[in-house]
C-alpha atoms as a PDB file:
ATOM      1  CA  UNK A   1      11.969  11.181  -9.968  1.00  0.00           C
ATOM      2  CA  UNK A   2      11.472   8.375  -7.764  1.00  0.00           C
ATOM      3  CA  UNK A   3       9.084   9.352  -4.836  1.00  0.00           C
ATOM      4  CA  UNK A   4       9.800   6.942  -2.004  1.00  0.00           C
ATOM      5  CA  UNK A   5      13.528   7.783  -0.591  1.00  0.00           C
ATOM      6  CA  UNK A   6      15.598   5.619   2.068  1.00  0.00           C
ATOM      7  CA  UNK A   7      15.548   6.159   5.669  1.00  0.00           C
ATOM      8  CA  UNK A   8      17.067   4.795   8.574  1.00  0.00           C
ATOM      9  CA  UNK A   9      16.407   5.279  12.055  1.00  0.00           C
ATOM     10  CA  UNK A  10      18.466   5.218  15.411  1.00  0.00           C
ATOM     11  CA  UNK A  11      16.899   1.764  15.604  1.00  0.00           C
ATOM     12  CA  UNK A  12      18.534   0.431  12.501  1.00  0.00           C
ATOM     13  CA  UNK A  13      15.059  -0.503  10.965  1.00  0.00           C
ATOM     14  CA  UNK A  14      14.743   1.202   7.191  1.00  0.00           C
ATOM     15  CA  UNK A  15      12.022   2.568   5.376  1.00  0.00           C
ATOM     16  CA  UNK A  16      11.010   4.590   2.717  1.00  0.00           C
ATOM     17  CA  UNK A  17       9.323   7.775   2.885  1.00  0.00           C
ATOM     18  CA  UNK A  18       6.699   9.333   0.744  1.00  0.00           C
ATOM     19  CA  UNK A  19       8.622  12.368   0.171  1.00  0.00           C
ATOM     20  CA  UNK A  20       6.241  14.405  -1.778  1.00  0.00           C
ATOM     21  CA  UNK A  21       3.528  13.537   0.521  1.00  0.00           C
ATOM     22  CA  UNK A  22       6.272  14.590   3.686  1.00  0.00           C
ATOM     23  CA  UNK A  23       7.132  18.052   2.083  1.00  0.00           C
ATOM     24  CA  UNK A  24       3.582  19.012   1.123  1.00  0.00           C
ATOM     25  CA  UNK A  25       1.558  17.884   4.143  1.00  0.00           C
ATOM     26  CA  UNK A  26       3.645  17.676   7.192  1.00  0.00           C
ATOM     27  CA  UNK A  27       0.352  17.045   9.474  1.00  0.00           C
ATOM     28  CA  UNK A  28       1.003  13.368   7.782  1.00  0.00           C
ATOM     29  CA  UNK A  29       3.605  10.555   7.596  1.00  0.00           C
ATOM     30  CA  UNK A  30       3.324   7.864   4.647  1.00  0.00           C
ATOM     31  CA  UNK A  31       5.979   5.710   3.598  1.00  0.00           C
ATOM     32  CA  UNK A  32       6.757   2.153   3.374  1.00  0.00           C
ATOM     33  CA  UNK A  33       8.908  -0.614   4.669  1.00  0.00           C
ATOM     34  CA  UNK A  34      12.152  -3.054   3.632  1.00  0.00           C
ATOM     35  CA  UNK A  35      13.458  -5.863   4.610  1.00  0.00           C
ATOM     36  CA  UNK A  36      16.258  -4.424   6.303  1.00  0.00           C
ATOM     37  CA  UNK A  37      16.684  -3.231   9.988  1.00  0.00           C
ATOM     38  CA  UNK A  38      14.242  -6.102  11.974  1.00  0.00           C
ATOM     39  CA  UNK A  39      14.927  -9.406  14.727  1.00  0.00           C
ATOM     40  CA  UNK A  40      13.710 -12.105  12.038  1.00  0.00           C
ATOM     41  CA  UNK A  41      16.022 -14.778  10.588  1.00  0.00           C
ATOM     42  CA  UNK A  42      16.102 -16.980   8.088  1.00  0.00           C
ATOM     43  CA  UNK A  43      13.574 -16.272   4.939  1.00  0.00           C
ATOM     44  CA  UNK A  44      11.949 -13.321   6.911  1.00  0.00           C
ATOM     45  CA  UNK A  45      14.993 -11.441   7.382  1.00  0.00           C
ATOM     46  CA  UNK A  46      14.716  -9.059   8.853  1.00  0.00           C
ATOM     47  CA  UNK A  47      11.702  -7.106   8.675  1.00  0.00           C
ATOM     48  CA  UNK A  48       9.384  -8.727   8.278  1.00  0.00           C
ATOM     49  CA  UNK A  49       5.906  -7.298   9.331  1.00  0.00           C
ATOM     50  CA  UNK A  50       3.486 -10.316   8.462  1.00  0.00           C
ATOM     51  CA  UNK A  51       1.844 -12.179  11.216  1.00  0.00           C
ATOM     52  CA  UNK A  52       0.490 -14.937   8.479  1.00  0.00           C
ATOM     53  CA  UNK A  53       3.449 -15.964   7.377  1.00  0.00           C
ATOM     54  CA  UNK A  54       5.248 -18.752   9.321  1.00  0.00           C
ATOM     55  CA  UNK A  55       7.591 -16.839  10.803  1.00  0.00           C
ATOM     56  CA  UNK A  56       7.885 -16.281  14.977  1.00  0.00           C
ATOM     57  CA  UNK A  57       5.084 -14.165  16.445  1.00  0.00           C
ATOM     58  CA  UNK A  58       7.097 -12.682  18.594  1.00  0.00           C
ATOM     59  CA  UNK A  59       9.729 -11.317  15.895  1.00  0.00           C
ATOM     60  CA  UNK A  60       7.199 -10.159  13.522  1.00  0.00           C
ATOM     61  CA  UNK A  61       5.707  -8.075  16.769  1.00  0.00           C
ATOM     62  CA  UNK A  62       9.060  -6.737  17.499  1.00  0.00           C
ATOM     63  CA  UNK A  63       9.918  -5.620  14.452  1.00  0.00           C
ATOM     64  CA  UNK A  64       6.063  -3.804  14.588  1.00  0.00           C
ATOM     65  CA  UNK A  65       7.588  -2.047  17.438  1.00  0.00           C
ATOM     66  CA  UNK A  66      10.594  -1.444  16.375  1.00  0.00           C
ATOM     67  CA  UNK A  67       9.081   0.288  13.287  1.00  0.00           C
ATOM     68  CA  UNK A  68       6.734   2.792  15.402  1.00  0.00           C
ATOM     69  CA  UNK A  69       9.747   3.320  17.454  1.00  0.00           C
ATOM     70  CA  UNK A  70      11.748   4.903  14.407  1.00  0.00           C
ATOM     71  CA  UNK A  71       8.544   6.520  12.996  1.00  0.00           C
ATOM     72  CA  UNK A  72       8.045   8.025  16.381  1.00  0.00           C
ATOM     73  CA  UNK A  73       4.675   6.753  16.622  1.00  0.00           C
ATOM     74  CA  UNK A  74       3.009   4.922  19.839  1.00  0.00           C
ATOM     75  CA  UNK A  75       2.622   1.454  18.742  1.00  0.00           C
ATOM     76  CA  UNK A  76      -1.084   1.373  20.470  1.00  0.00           C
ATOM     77  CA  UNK A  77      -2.263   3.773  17.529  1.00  0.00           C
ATOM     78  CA  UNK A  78      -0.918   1.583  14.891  1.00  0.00           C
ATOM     79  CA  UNK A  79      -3.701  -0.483  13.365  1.00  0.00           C
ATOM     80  CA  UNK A  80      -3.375  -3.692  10.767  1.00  0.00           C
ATOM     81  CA  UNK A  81      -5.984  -5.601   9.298  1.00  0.00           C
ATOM     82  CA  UNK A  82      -6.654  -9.600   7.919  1.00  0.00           C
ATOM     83  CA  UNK A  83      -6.326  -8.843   3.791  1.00  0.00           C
ATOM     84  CA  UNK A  84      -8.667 -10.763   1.500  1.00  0.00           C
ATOM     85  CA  UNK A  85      -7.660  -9.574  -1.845  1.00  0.00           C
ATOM     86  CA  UNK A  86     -11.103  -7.771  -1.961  1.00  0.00           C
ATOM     87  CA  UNK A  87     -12.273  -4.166  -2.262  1.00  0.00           C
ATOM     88  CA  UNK A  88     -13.915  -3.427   1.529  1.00  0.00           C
ATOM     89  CA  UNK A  89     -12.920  -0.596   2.984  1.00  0.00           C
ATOM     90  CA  UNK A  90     -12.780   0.175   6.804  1.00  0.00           C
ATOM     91  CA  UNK A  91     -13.489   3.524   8.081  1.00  0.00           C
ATOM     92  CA  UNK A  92     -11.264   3.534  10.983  1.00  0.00           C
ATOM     93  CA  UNK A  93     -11.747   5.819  14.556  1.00  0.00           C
ATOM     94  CA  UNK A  94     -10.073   6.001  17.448  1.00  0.00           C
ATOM     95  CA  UNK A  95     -11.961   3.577  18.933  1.00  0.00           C
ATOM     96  CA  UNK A  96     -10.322   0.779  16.628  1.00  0.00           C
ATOM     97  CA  UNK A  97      -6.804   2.451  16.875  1.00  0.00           C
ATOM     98  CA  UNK A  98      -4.312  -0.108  17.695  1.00  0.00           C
ATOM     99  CA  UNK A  99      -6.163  -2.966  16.140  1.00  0.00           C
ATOM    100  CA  UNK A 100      -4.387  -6.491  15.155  1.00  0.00           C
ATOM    101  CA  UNK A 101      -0.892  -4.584  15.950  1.00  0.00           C
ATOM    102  CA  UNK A 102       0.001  -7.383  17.955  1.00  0.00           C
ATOM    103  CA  UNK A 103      -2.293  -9.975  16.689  1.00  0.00           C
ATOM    104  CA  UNK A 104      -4.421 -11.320  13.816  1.00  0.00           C
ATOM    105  CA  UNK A 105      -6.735 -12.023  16.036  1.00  0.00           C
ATOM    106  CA  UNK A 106      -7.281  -8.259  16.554  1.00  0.00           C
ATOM    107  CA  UNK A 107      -6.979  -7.340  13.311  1.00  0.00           C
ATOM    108  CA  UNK A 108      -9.681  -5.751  11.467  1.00  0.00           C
ATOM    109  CA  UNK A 109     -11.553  -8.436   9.780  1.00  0.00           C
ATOM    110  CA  UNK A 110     -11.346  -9.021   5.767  1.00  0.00           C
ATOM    111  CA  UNK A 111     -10.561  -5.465   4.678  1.00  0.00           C
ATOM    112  CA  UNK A 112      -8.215  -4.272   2.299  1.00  0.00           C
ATOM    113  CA  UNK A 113      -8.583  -0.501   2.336  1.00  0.00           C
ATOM    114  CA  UNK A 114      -9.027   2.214   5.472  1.00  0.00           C
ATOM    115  CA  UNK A 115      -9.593   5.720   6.044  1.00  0.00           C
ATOM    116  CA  UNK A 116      -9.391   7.854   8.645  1.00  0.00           C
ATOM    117  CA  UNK A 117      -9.756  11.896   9.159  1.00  0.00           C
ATOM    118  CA  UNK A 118      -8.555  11.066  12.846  1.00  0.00           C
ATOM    119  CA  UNK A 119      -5.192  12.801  14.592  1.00  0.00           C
ATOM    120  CA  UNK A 120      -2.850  10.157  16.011  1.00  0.00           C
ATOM    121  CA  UNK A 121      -4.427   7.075  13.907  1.00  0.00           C
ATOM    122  CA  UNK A 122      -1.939   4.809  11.797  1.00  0.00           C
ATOM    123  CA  UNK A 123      -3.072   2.949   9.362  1.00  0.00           C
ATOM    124  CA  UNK A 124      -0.761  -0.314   7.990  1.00  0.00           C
ATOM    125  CA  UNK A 125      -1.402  -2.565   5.150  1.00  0.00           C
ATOM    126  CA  UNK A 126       1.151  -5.627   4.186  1.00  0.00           C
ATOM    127  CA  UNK A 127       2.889  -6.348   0.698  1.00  0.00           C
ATOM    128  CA  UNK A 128       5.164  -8.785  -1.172  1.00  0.00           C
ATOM    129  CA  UNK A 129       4.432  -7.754  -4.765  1.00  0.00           C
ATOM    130  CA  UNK A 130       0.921  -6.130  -4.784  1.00  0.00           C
ATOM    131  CA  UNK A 131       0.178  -2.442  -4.820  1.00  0.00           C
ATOM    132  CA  UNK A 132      -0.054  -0.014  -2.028  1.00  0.00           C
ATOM    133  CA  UNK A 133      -2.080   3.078  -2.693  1.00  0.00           C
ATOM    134  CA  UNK A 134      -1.869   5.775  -0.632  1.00  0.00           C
ATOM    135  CA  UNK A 135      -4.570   8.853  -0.710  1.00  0.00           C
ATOM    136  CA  UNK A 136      -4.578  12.142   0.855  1.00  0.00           C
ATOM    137  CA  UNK A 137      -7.163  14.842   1.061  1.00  0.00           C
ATOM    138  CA  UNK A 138      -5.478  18.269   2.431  1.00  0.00           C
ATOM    139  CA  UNK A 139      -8.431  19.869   2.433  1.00  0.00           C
ATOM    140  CA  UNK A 140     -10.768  17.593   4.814  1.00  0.00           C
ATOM    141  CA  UNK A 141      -7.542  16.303   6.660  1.00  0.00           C
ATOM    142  CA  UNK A 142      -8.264  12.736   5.871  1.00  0.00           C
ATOM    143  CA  UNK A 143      -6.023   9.789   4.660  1.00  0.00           C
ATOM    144  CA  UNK A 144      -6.621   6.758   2.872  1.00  0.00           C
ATOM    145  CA  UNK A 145      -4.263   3.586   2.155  1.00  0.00           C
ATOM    146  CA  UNK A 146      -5.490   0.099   0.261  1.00  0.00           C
ATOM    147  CA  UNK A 147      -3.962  -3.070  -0.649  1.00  0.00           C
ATOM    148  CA  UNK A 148      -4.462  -3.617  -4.521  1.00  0.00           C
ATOM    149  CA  UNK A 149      -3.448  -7.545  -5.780  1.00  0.00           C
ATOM    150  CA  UNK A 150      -4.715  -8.302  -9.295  1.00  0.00           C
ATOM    151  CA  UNK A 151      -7.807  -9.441  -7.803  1.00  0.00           C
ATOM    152  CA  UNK A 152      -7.995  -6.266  -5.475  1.00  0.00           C
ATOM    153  CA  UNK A 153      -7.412  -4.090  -8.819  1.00  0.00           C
ATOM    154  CA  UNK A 154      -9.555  -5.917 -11.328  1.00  0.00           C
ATOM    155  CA  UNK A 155     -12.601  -5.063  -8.240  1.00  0.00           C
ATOM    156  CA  UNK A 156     -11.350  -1.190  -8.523  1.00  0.00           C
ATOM    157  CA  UNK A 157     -10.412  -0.963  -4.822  1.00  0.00           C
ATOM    158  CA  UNK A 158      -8.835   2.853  -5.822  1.00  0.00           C
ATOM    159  CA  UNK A 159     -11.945   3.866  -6.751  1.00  0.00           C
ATOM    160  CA  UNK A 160     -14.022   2.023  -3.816  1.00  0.00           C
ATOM    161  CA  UNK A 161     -11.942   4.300  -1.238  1.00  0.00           C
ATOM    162  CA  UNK A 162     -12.227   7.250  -2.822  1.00  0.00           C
ATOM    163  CA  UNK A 163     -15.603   6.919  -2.861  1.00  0.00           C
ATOM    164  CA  UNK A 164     -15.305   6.158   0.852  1.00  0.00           C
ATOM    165  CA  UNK A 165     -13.522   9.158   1.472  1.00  0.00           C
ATOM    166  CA  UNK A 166     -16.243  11.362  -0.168  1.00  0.00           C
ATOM    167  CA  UNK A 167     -19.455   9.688   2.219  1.00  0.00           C
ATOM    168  CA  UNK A 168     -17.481   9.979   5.653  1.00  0.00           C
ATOM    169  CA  UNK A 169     -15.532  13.141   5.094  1.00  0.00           C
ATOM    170  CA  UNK A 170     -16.514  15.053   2.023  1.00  0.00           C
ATOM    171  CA  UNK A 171     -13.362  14.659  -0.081  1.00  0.00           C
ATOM    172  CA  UNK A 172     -13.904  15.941  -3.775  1.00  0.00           C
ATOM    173  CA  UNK A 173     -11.791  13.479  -5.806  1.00  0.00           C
ATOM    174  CA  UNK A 174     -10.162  16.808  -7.496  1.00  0.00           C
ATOM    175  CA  UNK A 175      -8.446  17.477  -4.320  1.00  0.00           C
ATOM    176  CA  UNK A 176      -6.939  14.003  -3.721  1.00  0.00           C
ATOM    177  CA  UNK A 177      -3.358  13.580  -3.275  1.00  0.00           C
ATOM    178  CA  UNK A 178      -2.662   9.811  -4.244  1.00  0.00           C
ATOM    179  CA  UNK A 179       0.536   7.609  -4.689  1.00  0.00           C
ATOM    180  CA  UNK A 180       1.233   4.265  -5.596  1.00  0.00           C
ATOM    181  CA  UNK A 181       4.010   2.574  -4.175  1.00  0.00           C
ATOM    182  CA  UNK A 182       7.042  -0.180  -4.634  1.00  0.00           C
ATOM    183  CA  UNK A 183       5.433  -3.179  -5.795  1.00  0.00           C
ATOM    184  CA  UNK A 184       5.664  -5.742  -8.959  1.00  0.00           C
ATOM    185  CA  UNK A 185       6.514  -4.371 -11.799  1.00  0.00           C
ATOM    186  CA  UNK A 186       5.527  -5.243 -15.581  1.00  0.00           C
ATOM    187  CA  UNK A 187       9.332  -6.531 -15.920  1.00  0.00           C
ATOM    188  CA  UNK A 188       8.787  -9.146 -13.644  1.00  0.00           C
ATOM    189  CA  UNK A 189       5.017  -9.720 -13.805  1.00  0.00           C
ATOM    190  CA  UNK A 190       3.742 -12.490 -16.816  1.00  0.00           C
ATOM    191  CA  UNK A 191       0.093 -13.306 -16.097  1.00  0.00           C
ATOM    192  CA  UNK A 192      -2.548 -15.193 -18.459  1.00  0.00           C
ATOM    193  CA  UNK A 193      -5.425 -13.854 -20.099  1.00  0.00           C
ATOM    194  CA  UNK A 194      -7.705 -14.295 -17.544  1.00  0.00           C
ATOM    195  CA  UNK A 195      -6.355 -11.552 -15.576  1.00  0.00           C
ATOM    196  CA  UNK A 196      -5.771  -8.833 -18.402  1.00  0.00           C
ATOM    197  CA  UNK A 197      -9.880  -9.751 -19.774  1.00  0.00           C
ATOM    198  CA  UNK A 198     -10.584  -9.093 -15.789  1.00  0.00           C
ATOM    199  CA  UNK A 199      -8.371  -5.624 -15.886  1.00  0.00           C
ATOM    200  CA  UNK A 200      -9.978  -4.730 -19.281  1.00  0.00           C
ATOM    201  CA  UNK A 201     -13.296  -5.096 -17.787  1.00  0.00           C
ATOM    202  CA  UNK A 202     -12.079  -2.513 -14.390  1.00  0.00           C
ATOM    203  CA  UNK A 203     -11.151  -0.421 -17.375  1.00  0.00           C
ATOM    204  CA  UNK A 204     -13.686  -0.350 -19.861  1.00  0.00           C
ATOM    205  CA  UNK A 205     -15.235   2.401 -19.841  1.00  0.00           C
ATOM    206  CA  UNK A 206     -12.064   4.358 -18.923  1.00  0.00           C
ATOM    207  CA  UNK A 207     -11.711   8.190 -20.483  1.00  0.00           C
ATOM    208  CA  UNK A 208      -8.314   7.948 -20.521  1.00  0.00           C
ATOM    209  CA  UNK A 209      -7.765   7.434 -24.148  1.00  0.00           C
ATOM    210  CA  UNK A 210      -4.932   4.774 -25.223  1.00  0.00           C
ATOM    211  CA  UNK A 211      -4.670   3.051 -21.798  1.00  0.00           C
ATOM    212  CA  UNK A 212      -4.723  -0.282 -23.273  1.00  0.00           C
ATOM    213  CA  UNK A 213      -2.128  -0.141 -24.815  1.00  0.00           C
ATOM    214  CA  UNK A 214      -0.214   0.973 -21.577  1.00  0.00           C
ATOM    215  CA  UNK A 215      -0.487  -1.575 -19.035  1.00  0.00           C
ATOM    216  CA  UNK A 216       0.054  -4.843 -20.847  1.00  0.00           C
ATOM    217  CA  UNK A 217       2.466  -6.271 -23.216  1.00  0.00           C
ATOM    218  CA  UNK A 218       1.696  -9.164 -25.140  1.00  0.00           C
ATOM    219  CA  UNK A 219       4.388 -11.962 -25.042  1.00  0.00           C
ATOM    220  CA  UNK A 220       4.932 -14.549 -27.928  1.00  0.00           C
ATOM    221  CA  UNK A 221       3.663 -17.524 -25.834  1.00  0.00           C
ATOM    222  CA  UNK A 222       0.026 -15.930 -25.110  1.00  0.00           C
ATOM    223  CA  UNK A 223       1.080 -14.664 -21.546  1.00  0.00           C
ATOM    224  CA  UNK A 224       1.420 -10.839 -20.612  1.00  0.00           C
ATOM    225  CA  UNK A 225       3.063  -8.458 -18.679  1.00  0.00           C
ATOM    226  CA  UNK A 226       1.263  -6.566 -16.945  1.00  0.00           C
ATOM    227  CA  UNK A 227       1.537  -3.335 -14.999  1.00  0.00           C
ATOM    228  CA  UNK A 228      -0.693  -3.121 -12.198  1.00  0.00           C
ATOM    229  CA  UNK A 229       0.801   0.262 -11.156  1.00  0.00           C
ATOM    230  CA  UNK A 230      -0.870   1.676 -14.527  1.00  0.00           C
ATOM    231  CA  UNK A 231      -4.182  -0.022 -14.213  1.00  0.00           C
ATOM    232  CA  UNK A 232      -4.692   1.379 -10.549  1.00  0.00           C
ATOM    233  CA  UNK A 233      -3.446   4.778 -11.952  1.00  0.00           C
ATOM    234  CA  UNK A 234      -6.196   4.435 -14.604  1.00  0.00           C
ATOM    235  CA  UNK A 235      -8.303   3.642 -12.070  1.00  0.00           C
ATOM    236  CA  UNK A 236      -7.932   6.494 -10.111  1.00  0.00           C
ATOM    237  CA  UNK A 237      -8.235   8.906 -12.959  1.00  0.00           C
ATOM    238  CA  UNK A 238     -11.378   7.719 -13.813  1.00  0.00           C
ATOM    239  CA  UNK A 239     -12.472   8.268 -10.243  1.00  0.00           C
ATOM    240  CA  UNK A 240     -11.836  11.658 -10.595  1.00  0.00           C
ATOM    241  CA  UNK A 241      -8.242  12.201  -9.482  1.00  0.00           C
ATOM    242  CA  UNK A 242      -6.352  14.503 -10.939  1.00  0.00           C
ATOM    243  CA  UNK A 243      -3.414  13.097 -13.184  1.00  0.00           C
ATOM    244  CA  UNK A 244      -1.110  15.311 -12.089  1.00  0.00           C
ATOM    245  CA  UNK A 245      -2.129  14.769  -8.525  1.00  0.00           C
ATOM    246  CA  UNK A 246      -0.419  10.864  -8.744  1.00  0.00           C
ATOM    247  CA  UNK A 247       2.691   9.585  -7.740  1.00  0.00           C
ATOM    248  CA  UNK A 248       4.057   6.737  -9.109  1.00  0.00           C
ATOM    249  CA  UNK A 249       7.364   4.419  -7.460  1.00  0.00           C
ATOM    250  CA  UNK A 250       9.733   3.062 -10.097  1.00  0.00           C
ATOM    251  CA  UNK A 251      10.892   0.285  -7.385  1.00  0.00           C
ATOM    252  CA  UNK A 252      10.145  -3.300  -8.284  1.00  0.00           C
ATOM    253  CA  UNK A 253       9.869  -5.463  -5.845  1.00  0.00           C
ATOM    254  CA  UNK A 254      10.559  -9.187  -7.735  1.00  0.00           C
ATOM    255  CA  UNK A 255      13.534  -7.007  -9.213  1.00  0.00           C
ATOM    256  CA  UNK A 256      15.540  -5.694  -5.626  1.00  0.00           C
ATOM    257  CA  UNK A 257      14.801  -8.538  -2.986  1.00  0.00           C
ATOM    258  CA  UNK A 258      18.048  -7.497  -1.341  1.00  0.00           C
ATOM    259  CA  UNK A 259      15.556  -4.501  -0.096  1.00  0.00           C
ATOM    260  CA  UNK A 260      12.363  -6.162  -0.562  1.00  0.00           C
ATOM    261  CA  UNK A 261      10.229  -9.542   0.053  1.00  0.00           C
ATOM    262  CA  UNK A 262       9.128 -10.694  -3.172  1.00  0.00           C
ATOM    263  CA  UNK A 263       5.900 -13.304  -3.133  1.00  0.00           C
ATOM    264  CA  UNK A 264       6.687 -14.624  -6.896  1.00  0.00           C
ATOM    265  CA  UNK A 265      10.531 -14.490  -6.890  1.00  0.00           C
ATOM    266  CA  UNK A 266      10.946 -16.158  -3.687  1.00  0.00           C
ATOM    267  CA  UNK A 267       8.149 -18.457  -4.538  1.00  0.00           C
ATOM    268  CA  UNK A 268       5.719 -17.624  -1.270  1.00  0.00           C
ATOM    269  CA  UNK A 269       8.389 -18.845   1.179  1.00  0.00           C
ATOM    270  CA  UNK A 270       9.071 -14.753   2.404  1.00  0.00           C
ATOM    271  CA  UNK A 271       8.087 -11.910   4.202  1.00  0.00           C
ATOM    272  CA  UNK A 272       6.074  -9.135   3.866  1.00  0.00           C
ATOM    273  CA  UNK A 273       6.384  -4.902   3.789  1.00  0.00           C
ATOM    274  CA  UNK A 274       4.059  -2.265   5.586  1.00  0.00           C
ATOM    275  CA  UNK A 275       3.089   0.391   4.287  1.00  0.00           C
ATOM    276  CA  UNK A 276       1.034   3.258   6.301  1.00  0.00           C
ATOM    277  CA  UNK A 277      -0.427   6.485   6.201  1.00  0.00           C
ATOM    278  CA  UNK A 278      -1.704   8.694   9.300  1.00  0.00           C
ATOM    279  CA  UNK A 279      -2.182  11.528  10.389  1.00  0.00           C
ATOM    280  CA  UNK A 280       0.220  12.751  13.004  1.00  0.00           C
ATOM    281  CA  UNK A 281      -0.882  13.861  16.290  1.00  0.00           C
ATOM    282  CA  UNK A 282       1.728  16.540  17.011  1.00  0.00           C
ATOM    283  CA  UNK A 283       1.516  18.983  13.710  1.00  0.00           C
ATOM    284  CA  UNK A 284      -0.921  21.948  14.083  1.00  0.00           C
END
């Protein structure tokens, strides 16, 4: 069953929401943009939350607003950093709440993962084809969310946060909640061997028996496709998450750009997606 389900708000800006994640552990709100519902034109319509793109400032800072508005969360708490396509992960207080919301300026500098164990702290990372992963630990009250390219993957980013979430806040990987979200799929994704030697390498000394064999598919003109939603799942398995404890969205993003901004299919000329985790400040 598909875990991310369409909502709309009052607003007329659309999401999807981590429903598992919702009905389990409503002291948290997850989800994850569209396209749909926002005050940008042309190839960012509508939604688009990316500052680096060459879209208006102003628009792209709107439709920020306009998505905390329908979330119901103050837009001073919601925090975005400058993505490298690297594995550094930001442990993030209230102190740098509200960072690069309205600027890149702002922004927490080249980092691709946060945490937080902080009421009241939202944490947004931006997509057009790579993988959001989103971790939860119920036990310490602490939420995790990373930005996983190929490059991002192949550097084991999953693993890198978890591992983050265990020095600041205790978290046993057992007790993990994760999810990984709409991105790419292996239908739409060819890349060369370059990148699956790099993902066998993130892999290598995996447990999982057979996982080869899972994530690529070996084409007749030497390219593969590739699913980065199974590496990262791999990934987090061998960093001690439970199997069962993983959700995984069926959505491709190069396959439904009437809902989503697509980096390959609309060849970089596009939007981009937020996707966020927090922890909300009015649940007991």
């Amino acid at each position: 069953m598909e875990p991310f389900i369409h909502r709309k708000g009052d607003n007329g800006c659309e999401w999807l929401e981590l429903e598992p994640f919702q009905r389990a552990y409503p002291f948290a709100s997850a989800g994850f943009t569209t396209r749909r519902g926002g005050a940008s034109e042309g190839d960012f319509d509508s939604l688009n939350c990316g500052l680096h793109v060459a879209d208006a400032p102003e628009a792209v800072v709107e439709n920020r607003r306009r998505l905390a508005e329908a979330l119901q969360f103050p837009f001073e708490t919601c925090t975005y950093a400058e993505q490298v396509h690297g594995k550094e992960i930001e442990v993030v207080t209230r102190a740098k709440a509200g960072a690069g919301n309205d600027s890149r300026e702002r922004a927490l500098q080249a980092k691709d993962g946060f945490v937080t164990n902080e009421r009241g702290v939202y944490l947004h990372a931006l997509f057009a084809d790579c993988v959001p992963l989103y971790f939860i630990d119920p036990i310490k009250k602490a939420v995790g969310l990373a930005h996983a390219g190929w490059k991002g993957t192949a550097l084991g980013i999953a693993a890198a946060l978890v591992e983050t979430m265990s020095a600041a806040y205790g978290t046993k990987p057992r007790d993990v909640r994760a999810a990984i979200g709409p991105s790419i799929g292996s239908c739409c994704y060819e890349v060369d061997d370059k990148v699956i030697h790099r993902m066998e390498r993130v892999l290598s000394d995996s447990a999982t028996e057979g996982a080869s064999a899972s994530y690529y598919e070996e084409l007749p003109d030497g390219k593969y496709k590739l699913s980065l939603q199974q590496v990262n799942r791999q990934i987090m398995i061998k960093a001690g998450i439970l199997p069962s404890h993983i959700e995984i969205s069926h959505l491709c993003t190069s396959c439904n750009t009437h809902t989503f901004y697509s980096h390959r299919k609309e060849k970089g000329r596009t939007g981009r997606m937020a996707a966020w985790i927090g922890l909300r400040d009015n649940e007991a």
